[in-house]
C-alpha atoms as a PDB file:
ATOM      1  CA  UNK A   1       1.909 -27.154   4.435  1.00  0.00           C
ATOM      2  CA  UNK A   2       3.377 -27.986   8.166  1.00  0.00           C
ATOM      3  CA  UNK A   3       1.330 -27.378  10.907  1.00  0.00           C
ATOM      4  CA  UNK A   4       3.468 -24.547  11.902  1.00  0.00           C
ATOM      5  CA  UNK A   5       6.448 -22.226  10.992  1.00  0.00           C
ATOM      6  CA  UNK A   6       9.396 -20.839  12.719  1.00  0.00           C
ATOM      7  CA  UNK A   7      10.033 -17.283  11.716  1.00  0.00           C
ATOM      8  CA  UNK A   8      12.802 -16.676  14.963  1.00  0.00           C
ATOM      9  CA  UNK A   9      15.332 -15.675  12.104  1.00  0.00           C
ATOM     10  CA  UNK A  10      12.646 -13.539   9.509  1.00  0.00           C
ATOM     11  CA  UNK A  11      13.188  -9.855   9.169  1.00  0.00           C
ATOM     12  CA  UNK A  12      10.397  -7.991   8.926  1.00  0.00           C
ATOM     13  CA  UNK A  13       9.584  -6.067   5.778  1.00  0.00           C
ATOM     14  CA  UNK A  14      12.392  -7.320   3.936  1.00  0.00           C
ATOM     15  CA  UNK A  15      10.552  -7.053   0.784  1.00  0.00           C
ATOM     16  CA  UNK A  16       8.455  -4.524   1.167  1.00  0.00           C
ATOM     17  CA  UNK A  17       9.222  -1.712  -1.526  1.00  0.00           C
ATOM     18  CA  UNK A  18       6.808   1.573  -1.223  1.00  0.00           C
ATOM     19  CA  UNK A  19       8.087   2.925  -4.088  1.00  0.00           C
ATOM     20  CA  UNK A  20       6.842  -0.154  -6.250  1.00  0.00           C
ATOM     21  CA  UNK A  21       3.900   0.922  -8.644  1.00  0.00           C
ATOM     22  CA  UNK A  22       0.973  -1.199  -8.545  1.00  0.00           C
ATOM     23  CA  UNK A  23      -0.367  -2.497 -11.708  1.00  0.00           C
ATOM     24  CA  UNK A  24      -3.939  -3.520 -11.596  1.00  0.00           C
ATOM     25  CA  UNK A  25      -4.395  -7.231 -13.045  1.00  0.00           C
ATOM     26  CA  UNK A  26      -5.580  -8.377 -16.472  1.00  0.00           C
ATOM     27  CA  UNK A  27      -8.368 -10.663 -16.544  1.00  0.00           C
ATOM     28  CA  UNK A  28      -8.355 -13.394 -19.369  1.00  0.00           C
ATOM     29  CA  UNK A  29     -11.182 -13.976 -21.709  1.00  0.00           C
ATOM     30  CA  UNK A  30     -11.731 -15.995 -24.714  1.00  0.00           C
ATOM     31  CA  UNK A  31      -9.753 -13.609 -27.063  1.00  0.00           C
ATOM     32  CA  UNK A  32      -6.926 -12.531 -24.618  1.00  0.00           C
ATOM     33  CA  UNK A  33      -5.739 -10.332 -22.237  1.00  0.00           C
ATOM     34  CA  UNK A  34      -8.435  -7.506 -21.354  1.00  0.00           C
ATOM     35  CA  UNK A  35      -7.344  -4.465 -19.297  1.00  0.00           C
ATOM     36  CA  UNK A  36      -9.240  -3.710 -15.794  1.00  0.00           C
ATOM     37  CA  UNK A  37     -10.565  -0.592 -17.189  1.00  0.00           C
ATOM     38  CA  UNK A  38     -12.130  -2.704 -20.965  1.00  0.00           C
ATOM     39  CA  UNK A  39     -13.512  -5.464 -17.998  1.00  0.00           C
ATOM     40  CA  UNK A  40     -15.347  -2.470 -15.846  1.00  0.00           C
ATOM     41  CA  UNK A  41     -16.899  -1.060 -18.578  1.00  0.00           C
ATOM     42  CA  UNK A  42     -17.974  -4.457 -20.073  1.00  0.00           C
ATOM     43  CA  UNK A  43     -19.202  -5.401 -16.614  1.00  0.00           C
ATOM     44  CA  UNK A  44     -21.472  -2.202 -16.042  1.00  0.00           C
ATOM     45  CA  UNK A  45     -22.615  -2.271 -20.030  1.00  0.00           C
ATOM     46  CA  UNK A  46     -24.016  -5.885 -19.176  1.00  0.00           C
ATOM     47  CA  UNK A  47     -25.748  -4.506 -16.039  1.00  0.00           C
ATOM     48  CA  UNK A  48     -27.163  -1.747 -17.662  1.00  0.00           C
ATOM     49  CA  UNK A  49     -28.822  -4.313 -19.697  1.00  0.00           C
ATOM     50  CA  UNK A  50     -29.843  -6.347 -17.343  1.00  0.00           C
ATOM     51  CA  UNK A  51     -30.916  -3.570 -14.768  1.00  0.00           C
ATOM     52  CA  UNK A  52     -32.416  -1.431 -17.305  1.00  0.00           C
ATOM     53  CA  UNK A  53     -35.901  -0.223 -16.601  1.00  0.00           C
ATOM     54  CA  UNK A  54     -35.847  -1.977 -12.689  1.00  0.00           C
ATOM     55  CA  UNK A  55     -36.309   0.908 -10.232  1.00  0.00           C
ATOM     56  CA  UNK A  56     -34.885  -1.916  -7.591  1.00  0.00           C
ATOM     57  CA  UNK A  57     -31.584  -2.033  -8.861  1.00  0.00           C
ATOM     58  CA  UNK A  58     -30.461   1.028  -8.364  1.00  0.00           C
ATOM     59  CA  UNK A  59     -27.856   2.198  -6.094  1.00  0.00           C
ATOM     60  CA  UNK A  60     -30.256   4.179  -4.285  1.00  0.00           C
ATOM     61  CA  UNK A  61     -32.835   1.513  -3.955  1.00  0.00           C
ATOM     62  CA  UNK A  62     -30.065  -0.676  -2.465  1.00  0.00           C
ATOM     63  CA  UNK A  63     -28.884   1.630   0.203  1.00  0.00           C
ATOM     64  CA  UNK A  64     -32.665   2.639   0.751  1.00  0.00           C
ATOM     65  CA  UNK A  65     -33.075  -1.339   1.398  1.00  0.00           C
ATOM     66  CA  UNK A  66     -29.775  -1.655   3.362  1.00  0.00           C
ATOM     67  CA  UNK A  67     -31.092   0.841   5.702  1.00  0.00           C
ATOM     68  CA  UNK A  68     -34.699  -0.405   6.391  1.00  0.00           C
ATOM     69  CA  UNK A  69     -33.020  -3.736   7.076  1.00  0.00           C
ATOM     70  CA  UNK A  70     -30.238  -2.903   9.270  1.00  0.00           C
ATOM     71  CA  UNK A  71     -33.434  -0.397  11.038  1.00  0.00           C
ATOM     72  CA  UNK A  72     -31.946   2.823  10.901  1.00  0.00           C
END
């Protein structure tokens, strides 16, 4: 990369198309293509597991800790 760039000549928002639909990105695992939805719901199935049963992992328990830390 150079140190620096010359954009005298660059119009802004040339590219910049707000009616373009976002598509949320696929993650890859070892049998494919997963869609963001399949990956959150794999992702909070694992921390169920993992969390299950542990009165400190809970949302409120965070935000309770978040709270006496930042001293409000």
């Amino acid at each position: 990369m150079k140190d620096e760039y010359d954009f005298t000549g660059a119009t802004r928002g040339k590219f910049h198309r707000p009616e373009a639909e976002m598509v949320p990105p696929a993650r890859l695992d070892a049998t494919g293509l997963v869609p963001v939805a399949q990956a959150i719901a794999n992702a909070q199935a694992l921390a169920r597991q993992h969390t299950a049963d542990v009165p400190e992992t809970s949302v409120d328990a965070f935000l309770a800790n978040r709270r006496a830390d930042s001293g409000e």
